[in-house]
Protein backbone atom coordinates (compact mmCIF):
# COMPACT_ATOMS: atom_id res chain seq x y z
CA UNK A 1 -90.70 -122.48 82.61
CA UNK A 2 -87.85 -120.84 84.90
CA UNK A 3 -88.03 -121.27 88.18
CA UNK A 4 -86.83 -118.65 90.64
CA UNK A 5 -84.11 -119.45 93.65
CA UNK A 6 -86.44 -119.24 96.34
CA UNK A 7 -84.12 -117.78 98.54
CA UNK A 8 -83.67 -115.03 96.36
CA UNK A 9 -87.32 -114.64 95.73
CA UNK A 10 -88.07 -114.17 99.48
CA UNK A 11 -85.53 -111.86 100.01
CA UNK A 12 -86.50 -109.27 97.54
CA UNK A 13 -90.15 -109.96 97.84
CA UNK A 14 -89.13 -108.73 102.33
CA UNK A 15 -87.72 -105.54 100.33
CA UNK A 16 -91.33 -104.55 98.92
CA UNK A 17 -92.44 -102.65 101.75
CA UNK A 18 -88.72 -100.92 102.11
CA UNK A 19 -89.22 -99.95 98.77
CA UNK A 20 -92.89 -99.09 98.46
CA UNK A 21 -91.93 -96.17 101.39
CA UNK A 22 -89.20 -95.12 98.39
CA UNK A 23 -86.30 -95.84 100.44
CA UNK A 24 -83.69 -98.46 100.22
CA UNK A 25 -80.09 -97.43 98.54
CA UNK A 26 -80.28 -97.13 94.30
CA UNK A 27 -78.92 -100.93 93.95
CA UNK A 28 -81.28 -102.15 96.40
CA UNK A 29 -83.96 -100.57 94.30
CA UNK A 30 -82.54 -101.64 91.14
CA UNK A 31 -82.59 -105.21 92.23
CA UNK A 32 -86.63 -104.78 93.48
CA UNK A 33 -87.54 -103.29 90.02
CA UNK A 34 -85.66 -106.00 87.99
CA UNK A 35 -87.67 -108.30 90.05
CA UNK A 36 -90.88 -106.75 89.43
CA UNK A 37 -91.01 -106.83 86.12
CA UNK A 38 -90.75 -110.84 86.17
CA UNK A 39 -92.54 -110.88 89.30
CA UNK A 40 -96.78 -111.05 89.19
CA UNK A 41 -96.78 -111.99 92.74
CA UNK A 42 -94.88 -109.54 93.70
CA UNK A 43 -96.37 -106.81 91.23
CA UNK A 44 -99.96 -107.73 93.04
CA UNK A 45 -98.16 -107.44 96.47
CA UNK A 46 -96.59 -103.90 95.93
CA UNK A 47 -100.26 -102.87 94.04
CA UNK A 48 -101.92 -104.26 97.29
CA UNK A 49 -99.31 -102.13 99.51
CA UNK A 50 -100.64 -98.72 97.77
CA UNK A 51 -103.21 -97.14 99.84
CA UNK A 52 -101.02 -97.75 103.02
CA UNK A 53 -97.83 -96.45 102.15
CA UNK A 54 -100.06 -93.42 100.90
CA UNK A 55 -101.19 -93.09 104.38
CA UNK A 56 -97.78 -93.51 105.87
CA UNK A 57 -96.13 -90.57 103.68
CA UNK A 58 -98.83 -88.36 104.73
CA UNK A 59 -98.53 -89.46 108.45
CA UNK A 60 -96.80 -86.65 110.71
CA UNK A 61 -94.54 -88.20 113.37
CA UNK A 62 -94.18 -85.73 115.49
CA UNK A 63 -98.20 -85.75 116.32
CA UNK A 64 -98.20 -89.79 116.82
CA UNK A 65 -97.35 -89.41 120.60
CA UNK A 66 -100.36 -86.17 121.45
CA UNK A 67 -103.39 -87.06 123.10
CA UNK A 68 -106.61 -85.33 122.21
CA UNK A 69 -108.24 -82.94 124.61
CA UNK A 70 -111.48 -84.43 125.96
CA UNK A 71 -114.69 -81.50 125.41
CA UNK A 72 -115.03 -79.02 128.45
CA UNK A 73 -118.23 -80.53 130.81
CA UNK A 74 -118.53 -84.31 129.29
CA UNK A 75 -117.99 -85.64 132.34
CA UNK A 76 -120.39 -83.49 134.35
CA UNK A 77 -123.17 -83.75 131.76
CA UNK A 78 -122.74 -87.61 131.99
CA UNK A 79 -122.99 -87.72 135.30
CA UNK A 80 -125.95 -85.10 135.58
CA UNK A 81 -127.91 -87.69 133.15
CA UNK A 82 -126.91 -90.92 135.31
CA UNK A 83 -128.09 -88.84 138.69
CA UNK A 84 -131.35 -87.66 136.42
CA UNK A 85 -132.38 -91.46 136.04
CA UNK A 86 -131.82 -92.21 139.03
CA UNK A 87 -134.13 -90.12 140.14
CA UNK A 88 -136.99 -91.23 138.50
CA UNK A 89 -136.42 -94.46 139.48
CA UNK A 90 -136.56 -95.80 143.63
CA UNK A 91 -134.32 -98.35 144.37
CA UNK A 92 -133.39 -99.88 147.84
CA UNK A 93 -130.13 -98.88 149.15
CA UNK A 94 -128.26 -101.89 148.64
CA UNK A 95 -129.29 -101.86 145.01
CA UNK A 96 -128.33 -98.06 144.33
CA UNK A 97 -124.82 -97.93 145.83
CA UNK A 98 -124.05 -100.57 143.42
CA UNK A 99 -125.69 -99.09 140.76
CA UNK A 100 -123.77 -95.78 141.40
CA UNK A 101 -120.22 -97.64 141.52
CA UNK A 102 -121.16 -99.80 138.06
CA UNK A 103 -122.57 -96.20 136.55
CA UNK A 104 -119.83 -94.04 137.80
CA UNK A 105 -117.38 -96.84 136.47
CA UNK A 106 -119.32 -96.72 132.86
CA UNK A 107 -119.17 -92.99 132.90
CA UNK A 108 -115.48 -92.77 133.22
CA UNK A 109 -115.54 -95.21 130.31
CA UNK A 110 -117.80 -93.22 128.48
CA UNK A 111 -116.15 -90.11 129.03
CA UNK A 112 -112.68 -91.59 127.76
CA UNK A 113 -114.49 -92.64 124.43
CA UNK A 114 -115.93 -89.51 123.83
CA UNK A 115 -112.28 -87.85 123.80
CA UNK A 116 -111.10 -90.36 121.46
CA UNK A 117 -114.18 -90.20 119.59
CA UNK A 118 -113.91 -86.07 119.23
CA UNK A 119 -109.83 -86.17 119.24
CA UNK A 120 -110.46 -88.05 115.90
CA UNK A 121 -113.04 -85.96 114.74
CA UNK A 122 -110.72 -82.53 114.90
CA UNK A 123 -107.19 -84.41 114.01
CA UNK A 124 -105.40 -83.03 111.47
CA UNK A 125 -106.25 -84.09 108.12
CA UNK A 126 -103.10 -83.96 106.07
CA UNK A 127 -102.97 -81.88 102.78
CA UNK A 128 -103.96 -84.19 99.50
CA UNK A 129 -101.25 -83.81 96.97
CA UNK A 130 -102.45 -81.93 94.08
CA UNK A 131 -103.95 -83.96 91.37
CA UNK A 132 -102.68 -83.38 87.16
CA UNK A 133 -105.00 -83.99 84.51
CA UNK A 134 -102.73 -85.44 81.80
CA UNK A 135 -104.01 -85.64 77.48
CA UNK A 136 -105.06 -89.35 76.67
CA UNK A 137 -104.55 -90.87 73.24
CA UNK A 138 -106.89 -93.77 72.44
CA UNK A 139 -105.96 -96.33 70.04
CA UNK A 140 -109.05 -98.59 70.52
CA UNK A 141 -112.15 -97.28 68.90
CA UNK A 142 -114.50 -98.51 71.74
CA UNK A 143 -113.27 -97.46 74.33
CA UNK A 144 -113.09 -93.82 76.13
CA UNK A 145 -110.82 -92.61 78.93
CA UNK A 146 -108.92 -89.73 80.56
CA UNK A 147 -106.56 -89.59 83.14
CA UNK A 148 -105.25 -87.55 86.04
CA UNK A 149 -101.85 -88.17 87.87
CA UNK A 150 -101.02 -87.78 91.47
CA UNK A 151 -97.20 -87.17 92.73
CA UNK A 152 -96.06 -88.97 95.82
CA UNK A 153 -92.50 -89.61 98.02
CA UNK A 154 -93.02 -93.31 96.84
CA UNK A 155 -93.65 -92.66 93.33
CA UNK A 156 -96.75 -91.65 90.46
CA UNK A 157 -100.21 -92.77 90.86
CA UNK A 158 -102.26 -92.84 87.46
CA UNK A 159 -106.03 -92.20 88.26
CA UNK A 160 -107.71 -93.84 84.86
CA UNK A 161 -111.22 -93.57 84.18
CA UNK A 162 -112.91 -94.74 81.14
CA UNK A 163 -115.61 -97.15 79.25
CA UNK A 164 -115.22 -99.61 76.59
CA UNK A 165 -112.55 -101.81 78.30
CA UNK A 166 -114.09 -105.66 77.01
CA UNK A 167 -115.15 -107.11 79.98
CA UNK A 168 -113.29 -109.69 81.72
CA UNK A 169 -109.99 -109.23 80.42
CA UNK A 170 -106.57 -107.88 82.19
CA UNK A 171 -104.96 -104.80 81.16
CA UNK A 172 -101.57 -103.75 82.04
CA UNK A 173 -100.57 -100.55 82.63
CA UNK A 174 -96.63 -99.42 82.85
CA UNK A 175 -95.22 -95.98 83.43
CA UNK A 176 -92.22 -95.05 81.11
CA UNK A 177 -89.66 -93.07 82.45
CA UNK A 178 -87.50 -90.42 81.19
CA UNK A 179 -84.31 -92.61 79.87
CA UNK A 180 -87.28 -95.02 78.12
CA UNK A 181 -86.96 -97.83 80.81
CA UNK A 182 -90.59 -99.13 81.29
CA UNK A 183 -91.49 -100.06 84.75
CA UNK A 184 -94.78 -101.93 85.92
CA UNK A 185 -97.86 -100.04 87.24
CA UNK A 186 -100.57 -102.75 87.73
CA UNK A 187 -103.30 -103.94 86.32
CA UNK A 188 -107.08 -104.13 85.51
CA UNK A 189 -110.09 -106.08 84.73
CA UNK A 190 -112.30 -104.28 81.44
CA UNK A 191 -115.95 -103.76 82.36
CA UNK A 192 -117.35 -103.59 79.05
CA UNK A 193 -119.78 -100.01 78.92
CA UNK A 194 -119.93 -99.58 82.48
CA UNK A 195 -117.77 -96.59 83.66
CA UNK A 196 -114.63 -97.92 85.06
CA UNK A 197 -112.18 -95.74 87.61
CA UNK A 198 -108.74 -97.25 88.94
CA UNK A 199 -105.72 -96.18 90.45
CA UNK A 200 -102.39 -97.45 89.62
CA UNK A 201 -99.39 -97.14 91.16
CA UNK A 202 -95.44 -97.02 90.20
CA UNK A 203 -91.88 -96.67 91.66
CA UNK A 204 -91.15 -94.15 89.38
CA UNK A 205 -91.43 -90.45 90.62
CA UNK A 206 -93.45 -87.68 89.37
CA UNK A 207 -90.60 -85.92 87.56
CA UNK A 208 -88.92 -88.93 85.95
CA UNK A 209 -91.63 -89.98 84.62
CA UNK A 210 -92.59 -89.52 81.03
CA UNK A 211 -96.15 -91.01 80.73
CA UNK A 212 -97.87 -94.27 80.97
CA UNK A 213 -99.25 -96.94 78.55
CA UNK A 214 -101.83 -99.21 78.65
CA UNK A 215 -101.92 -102.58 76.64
CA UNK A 216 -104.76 -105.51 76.45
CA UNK A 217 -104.34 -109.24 76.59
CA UNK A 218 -102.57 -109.68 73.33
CA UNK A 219 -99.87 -106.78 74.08
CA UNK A 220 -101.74 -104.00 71.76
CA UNK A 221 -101.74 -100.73 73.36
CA UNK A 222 -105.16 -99.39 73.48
CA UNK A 223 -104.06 -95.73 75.25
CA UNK A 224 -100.99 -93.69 76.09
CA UNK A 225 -100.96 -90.51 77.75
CA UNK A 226 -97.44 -88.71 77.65
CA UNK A 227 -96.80 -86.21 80.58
């Protein structure tokens, strides 16, 4: 079995995240890709980076410094319902001063949750890209699928669902771009009947890419989709 130069190895593998964000300068890239494709570790680790470098190209900058309004009258209705209980309740005067400094303390707590709590409630959701449902052609007679793809700054995401995938064994999925290369997606464990839904993810953008296979354990392809 080959073994890899470690040094190299590390080195590329502290380039995934550069170059799950889809930046990084075209031999840089190059060099990640090559690696990927003799690379399960790192295949599993740029898979596993997926829904957070979604997040991040969706993030605005410019909003990551604002600080959300708190609601008109939260404090006053807090402190309304502290002075309410205390009402129904006699204490000695020692007793309630400290009470009122420990409430009036939790109520400024309270009230600077709350405007966290609502500022997330009303942020800005960013716009979803828009999903395409792509034709699937099934070589396996079992099995059943379709497919939608999503377009990202980072690259394609193939949404698969399907049945009929023999359970317990690892498909691999691989997106092929327009000049033929084939570049790693990810891959999959088969349920058997149950209904299965996965996304999987690739370097390769939107508009160089030409469509996606998917192959078993032996290296038969059991569905392609061209775009």
């Amino acid at each position: 079995m080959n073994e890899r130069p470690a040094d190299g190895h590390r080195a590329l593998r502290e380039q995934l995240g550069v170059y799950a964000l889809g930046h990084g300068t075209a031999a840089e890239r190059a060099a990640v890709r090559a690696h990927l494709d003799g690379c399960a570790d790192c295949r599993a680790e740029l898979a596993a980076l997926a829904p957070l470098r979604a997040r991040l190209a969706d993030a605005d900058p410019a909003r990551l410094d604002e600080v959300p309004p708190v609601p008109p009258g939260l404090g006053e209705a807090v402190l309304a319902r502290i002075a309410a209980e205390e009402a129904e309740r006699p204490v000695d005067l020692g007793s309630r001063r400290r009470r009122n400094r420990t409430l009036a303390a939790a109520a400024a707590v309270g009230v600077a949750a709350a405007g966290f709590g609502a500022g997330w409630l009303v942020r800005p959701v960013p716009e979803q890209p828009p999903r395409e449902a792509v034709a699937v052609q099934v070589a396996a007679e079992d099995i059943t699928a379709s497919a939608d793809v999503v377009p990202h700054t980072w690259g394609v995401e193939v949404q698969l669902a399907g049945q009929g995938f023999t359970a317990g064994e690892v498909y691999r999925v691989s997106v092929t771009e327009e000049d033929g290369d084939v570049v790693p997606a990810g891959q999959f464990l088969g349920v058997g009947p149950a209904r299965l839904v996965c996304n999987l993810n690739s370097s390769v953008l939107r508009e160089d890419a030409a469509g996606f296979e998917v192959v078993d354990a032996d290296g038969s392809v059991v569905l392609r989709s061209t775009f």
